[in-house]
Protein backbone atom coordinates (compact mmCIF):
# COMPACT_ATOMS: atom_id res chain seq x y z
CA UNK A 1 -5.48 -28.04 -14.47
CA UNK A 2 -1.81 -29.81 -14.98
CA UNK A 3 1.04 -27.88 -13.55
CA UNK A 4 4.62 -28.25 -14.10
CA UNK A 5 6.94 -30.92 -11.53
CA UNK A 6 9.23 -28.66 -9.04
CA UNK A 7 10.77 -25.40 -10.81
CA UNK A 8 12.76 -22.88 -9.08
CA UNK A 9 10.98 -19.04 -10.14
CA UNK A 10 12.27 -15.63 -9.70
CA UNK A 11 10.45 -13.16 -8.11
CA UNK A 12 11.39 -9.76 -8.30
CA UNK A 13 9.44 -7.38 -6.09
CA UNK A 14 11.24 -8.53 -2.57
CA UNK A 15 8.80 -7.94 -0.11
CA UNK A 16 5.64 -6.56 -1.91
CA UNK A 17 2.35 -6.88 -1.99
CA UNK A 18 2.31 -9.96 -4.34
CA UNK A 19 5.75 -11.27 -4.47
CA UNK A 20 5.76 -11.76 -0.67
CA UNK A 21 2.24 -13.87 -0.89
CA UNK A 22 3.34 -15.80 -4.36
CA UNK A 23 6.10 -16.56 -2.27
CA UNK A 24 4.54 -18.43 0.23
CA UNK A 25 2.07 -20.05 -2.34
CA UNK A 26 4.25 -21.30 -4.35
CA UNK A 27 6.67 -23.09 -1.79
CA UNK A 28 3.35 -24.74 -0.02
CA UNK A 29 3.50 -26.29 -3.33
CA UNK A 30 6.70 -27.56 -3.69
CA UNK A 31 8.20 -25.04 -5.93
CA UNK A 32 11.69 -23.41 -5.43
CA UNK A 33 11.24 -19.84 -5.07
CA UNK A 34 14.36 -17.08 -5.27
CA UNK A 35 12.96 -13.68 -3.81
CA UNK A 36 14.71 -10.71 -5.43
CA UNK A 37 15.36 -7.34 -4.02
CA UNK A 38 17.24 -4.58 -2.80
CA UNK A 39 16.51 -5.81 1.10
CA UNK A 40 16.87 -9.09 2.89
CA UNK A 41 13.26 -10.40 4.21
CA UNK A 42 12.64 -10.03 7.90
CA UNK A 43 10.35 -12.47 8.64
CA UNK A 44 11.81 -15.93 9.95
CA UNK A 45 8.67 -17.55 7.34
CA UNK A 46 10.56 -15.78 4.57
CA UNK A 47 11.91 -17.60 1.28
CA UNK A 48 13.98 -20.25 1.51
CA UNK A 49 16.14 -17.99 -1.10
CA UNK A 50 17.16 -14.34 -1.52
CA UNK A 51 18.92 -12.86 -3.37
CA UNK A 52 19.84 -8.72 -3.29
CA UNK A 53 18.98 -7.48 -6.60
CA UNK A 54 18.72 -3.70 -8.03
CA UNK A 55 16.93 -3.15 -11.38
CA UNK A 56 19.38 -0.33 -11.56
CA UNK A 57 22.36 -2.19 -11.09
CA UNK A 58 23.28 -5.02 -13.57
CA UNK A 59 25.66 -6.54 -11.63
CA UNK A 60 22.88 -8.17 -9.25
CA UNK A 61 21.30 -9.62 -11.85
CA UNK A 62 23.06 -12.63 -13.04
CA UNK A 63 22.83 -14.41 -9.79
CA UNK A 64 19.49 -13.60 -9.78
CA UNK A 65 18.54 -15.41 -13.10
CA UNK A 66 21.33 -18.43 -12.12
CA UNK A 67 19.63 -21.73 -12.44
CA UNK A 68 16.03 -20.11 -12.60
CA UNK A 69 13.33 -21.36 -14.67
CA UNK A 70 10.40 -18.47 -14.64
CA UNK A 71 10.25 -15.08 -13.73
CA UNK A 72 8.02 -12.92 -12.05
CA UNK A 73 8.15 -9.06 -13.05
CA UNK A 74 7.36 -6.38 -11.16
CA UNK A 75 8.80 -3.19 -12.34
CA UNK A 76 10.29 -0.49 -10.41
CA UNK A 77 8.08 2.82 -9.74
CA UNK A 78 9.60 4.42 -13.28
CA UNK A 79 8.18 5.93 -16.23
CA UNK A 80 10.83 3.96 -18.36
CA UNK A 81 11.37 0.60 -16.31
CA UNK A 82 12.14 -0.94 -19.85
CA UNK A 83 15.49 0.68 -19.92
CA UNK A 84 16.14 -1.65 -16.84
CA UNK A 85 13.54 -4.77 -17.72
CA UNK A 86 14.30 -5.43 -21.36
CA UNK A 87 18.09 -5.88 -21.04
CA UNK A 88 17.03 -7.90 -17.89
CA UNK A 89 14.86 -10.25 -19.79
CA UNK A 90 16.98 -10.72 -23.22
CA UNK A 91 19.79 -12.05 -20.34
CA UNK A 92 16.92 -14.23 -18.78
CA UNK A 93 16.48 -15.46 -22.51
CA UNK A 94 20.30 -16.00 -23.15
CA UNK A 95 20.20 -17.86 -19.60
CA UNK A 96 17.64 -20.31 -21.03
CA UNK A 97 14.48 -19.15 -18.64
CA UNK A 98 11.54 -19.52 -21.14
CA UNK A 99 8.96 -18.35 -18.64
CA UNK A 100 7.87 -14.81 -17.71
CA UNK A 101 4.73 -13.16 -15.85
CA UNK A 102 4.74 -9.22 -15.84
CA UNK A 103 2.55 -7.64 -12.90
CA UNK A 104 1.27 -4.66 -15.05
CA UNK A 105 -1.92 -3.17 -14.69
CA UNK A 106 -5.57 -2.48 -15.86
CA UNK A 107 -5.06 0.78 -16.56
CA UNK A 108 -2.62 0.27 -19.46
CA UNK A 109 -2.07 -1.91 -22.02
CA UNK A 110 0.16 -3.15 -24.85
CA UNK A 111 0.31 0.30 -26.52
CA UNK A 112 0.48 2.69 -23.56
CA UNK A 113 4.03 3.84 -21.61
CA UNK A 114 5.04 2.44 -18.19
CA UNK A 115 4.62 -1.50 -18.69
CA UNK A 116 3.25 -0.93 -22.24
CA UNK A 117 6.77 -1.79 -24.16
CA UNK A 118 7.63 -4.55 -21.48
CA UNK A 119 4.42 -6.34 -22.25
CA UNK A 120 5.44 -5.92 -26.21
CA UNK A 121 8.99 -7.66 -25.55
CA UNK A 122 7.27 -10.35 -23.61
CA UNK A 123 4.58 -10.75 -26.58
CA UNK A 124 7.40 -10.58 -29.44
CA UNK A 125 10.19 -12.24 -27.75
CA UNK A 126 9.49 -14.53 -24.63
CA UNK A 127 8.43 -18.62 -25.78
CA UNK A 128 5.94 -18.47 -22.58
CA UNK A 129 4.25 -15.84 -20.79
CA UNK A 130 1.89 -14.08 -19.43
CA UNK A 131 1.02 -10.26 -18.68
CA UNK A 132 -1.17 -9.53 -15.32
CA UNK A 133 -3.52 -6.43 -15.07
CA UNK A 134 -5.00 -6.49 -12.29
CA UNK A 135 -7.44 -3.21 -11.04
CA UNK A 136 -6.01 -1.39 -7.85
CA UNK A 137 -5.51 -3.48 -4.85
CA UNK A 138 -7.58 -4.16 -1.88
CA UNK A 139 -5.45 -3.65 -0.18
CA UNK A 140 -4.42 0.00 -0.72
CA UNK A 141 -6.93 0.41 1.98
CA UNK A 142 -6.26 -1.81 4.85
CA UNK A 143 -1.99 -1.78 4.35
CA UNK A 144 -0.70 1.17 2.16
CA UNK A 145 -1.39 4.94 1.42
CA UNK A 146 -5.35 4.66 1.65
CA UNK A 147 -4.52 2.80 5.23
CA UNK A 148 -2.90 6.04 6.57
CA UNK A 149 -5.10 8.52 5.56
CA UNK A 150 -8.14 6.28 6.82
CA UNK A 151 -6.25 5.69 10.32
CA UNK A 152 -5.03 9.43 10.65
CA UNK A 153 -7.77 11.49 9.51
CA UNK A 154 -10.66 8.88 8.67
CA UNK A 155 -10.68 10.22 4.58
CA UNK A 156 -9.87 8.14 1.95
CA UNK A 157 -8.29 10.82 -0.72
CA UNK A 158 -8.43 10.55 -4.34
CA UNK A 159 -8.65 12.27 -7.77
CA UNK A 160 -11.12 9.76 -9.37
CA UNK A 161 -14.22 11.64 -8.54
CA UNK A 162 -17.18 8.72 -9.13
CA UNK A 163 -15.02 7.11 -11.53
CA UNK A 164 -14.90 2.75 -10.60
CA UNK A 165 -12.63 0.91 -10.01
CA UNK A 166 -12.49 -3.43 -9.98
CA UNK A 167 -11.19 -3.62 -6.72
CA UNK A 168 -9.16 -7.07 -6.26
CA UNK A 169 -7.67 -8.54 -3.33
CA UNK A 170 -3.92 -9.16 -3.87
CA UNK A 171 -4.46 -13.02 -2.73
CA UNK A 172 -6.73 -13.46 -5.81
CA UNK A 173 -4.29 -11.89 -7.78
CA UNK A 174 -1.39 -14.29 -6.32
CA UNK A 175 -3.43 -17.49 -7.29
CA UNK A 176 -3.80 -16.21 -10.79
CA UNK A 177 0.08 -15.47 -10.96
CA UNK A 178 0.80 -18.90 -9.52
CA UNK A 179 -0.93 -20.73 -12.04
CA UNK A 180 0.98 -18.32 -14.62
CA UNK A 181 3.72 -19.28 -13.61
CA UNK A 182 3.89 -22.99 -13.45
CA UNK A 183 0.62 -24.44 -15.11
CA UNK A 184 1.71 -26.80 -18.04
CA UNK A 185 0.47 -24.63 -20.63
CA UNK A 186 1.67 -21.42 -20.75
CA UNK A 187 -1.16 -18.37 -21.48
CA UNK A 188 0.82 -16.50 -24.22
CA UNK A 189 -1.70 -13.45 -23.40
CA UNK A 190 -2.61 -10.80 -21.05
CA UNK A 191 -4.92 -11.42 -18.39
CA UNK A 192 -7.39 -8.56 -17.11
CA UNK A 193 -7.70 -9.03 -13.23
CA UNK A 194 -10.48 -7.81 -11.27
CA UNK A 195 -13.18 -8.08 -8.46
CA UNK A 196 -16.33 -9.08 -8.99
CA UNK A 197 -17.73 -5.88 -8.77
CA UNK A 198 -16.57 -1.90 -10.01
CA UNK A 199 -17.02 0.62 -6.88
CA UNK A 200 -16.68 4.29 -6.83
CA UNK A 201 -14.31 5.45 -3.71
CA UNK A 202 -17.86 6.66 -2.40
CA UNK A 203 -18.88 3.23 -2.84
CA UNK A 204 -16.01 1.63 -1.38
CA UNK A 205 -16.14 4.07 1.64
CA UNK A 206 -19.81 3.18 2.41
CA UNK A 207 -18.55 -0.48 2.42
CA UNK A 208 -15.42 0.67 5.10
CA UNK A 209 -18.00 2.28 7.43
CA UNK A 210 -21.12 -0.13 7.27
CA UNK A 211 -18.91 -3.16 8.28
CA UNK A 212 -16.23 -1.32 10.44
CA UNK A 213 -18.42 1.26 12.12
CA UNK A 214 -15.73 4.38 11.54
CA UNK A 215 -17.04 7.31 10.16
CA UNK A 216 -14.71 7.07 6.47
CA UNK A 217 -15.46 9.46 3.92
CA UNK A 218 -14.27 9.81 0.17
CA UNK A 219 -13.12 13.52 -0.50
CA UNK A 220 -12.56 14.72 -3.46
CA UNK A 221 -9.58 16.58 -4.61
CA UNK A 222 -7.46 17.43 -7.53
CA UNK A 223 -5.00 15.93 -10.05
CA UNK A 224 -2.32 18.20 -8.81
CA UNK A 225 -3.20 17.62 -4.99
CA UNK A 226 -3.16 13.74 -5.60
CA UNK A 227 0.54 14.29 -7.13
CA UNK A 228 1.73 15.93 -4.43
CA UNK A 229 0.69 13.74 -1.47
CA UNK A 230 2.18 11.39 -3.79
CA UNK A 231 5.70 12.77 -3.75
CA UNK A 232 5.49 13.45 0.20
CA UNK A 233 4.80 9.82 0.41
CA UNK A 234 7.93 8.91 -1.48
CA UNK A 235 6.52 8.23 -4.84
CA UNK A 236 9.69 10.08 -7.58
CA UNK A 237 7.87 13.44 -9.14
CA UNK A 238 7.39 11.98 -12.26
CA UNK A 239 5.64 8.61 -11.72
CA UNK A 240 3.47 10.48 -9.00
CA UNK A 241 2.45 12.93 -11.92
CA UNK A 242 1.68 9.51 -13.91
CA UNK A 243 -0.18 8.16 -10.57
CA UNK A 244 -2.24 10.90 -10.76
CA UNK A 245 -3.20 11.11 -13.98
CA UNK A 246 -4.71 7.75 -13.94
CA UNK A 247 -7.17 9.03 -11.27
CA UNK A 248 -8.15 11.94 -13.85
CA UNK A 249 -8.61 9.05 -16.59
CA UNK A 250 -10.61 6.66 -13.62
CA UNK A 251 -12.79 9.73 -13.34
CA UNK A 252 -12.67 10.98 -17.17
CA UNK A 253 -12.93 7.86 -19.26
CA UNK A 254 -14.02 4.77 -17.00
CA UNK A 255 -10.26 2.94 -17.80
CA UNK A 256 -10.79 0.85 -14.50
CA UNK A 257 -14.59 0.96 -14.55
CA UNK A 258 -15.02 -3.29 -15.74
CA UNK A 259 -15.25 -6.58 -14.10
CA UNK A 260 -13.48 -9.71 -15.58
CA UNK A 261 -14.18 -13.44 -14.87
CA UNK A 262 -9.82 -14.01 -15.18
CA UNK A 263 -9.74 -15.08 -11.06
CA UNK A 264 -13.08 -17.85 -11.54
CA UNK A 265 -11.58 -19.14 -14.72
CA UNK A 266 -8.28 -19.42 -14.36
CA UNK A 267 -8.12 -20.80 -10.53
CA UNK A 268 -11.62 -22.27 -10.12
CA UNK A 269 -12.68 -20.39 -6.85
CA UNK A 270 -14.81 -17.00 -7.10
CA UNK A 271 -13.25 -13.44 -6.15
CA UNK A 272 -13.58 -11.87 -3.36
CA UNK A 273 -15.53 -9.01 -2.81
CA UNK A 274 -14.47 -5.94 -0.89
CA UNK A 275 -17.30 -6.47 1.65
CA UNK A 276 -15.69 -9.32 2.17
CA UNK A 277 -12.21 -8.24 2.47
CA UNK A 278 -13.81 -5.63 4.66
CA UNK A 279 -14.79 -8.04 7.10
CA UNK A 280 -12.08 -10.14 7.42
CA UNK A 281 -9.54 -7.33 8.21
CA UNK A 282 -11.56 -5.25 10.14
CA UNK A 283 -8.41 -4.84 12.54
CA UNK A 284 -6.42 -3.35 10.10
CA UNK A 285 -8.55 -0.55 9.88
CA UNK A 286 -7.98 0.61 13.41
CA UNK A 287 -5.73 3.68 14.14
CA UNK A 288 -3.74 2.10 16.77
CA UNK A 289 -2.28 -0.54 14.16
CA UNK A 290 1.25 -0.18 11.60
CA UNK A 291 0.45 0.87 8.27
CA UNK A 292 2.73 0.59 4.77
CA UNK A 293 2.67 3.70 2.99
CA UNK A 294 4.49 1.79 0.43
CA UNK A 295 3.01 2.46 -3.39
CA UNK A 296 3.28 -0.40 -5.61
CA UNK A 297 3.02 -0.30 -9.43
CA UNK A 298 -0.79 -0.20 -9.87
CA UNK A 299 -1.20 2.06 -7.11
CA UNK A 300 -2.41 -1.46 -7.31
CA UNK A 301 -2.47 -0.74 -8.50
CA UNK A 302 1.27 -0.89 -8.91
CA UNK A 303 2.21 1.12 -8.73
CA UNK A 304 3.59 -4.43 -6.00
CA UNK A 305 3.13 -4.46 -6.57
């Protein structure tokens, strides 16, 4: 596949899930890369560039877009991130960036709130783009609110009854960004990312205890119980209450309950499985180890991502 030469790209998201590993990929190839967000990186392998950016606060955005040819979106955990994205992206345009990917998710397309009317400015307005949905992270169970529960009380928690979900690992969904974001020819579309398989939590339990030998369960519990873990975890009342009710709609109407072949056609290599992902972080599981009880935009689910 033909990519663009060198560009310098934008990614918003500072530290998450995906903008930290798109970061990395996309300097091993040669690319400029300006991370965006509200805190300096730690890490001496950081970016090369940061910047401190705010959705909420305009003034950190025009050195953000200075000189910058795509941009990588990844909204902030509201229920109306286009109040802050739109004006954000019409300056991009007016700044001559003609590129834009939007992490958005499965769970909600074109028509639905959240990243619904971002993805519609991107399809009316932007020359190139591209919309990721990607089904909820691997992740969520090895680094971020799964991770804790799991360590602390060896329960993965959730409202989604046997609903499935397309569990992807957030490298797979990095390579498919990358190649969004500087491939010669841009997608114009929305790309449904998933694992190769759909799991129940049941499921993806068995798969935690079979290959790390811990005794994880899936318990059950309610919409309104999910929401409020939510907000002692951090997550503001109203997107938890949104959170939530996508577990309800997992377990209602099968909205993450499909497989897509997005990851083998787009970057030629086959998607990982959770049994694999399993196995090659078995550490991460332990209780001993650090865990993010971050939540990204899937829940990714982003809720990072």
């Amino acid at each position: 596949m033909s990519h663009s030469s060198a560009i310098r790209i934008l990614l918003t998201g500072g530290q998450g899930k995906t903008s930290s590993r798109l970061a990395q990929l996309l300097q091993s190839r040669g690319h400029k890369v300006r991370t965006a967000g509200r805190k300096a990186p730690t890490s001496p392998d950081g970016p090369s560039e940061h910047v401190i950016f705010d959705w909420y606060d305009p003034s950190t955005h025009e050195a953000a877009l200075k000189d910058t040819d795509a941009v990588y979106l990844v909204a902030p955990p509201d229920l109306h991130p286009e109040k802050m994205m739109i004006p954000f992206i019409r300056q991009a345009l007016e700044s001559s960036v003609r590129r834009f990917v939007l992490l958005s998710s499965a769970s909600i397309s074109a028509d639905d709130p959240v990243f619904g009317p971002v993805h519609r400015e991107l399809l009316s307005r932007a020359p190139e783009w591209a919309v990721l949905r990607p089904s909820y992270f691997m992740q969520n169970f090895s680094e971020a609110a799964h991770a804790y529960t799991i360590r602390e009380s060896n329960q993965i928690f959730t409202a989604a009854g046997s609903g499935k979900v397309g569990f992807v690992d957030a490298e797979d969904i990095v390579a498919v960004a990358a190649e969004a974001l500087t491939r010669l020819d841009p997608f114009n579309d929305e790309l449904i990312i998933t694992g190769p398989e759909a799991l129940s939590y049941d499921e993806a339990a068995d798969r935690i205890r079979e290959l790390t030998g811990l005794p994880v369960t899936h318990t059950a519990i309610t919409e309104d119980e999910l929401r409020q873990n939510l907000i002692v975890a951090g997550v503001p009342r109203e997107y938890a209450v949104f959170l939530a009710g996508l577990d309800t709609r997992i377990r209602t109407e099968g909205i993450e309950d499909q497989v897509s072949d997005t990851i083998r056609r787009v970057t030629g290599c086959e998607p990982r499985s959770l049994a694999d992902f399993i196995r090659a972080n078995r550490a991460l599981f332990r209780p001993d180890e650090s865990v993010d009880r971050t939540v990204e935009p899937q829940m990714s689910g982003n809720p990072d991502a």
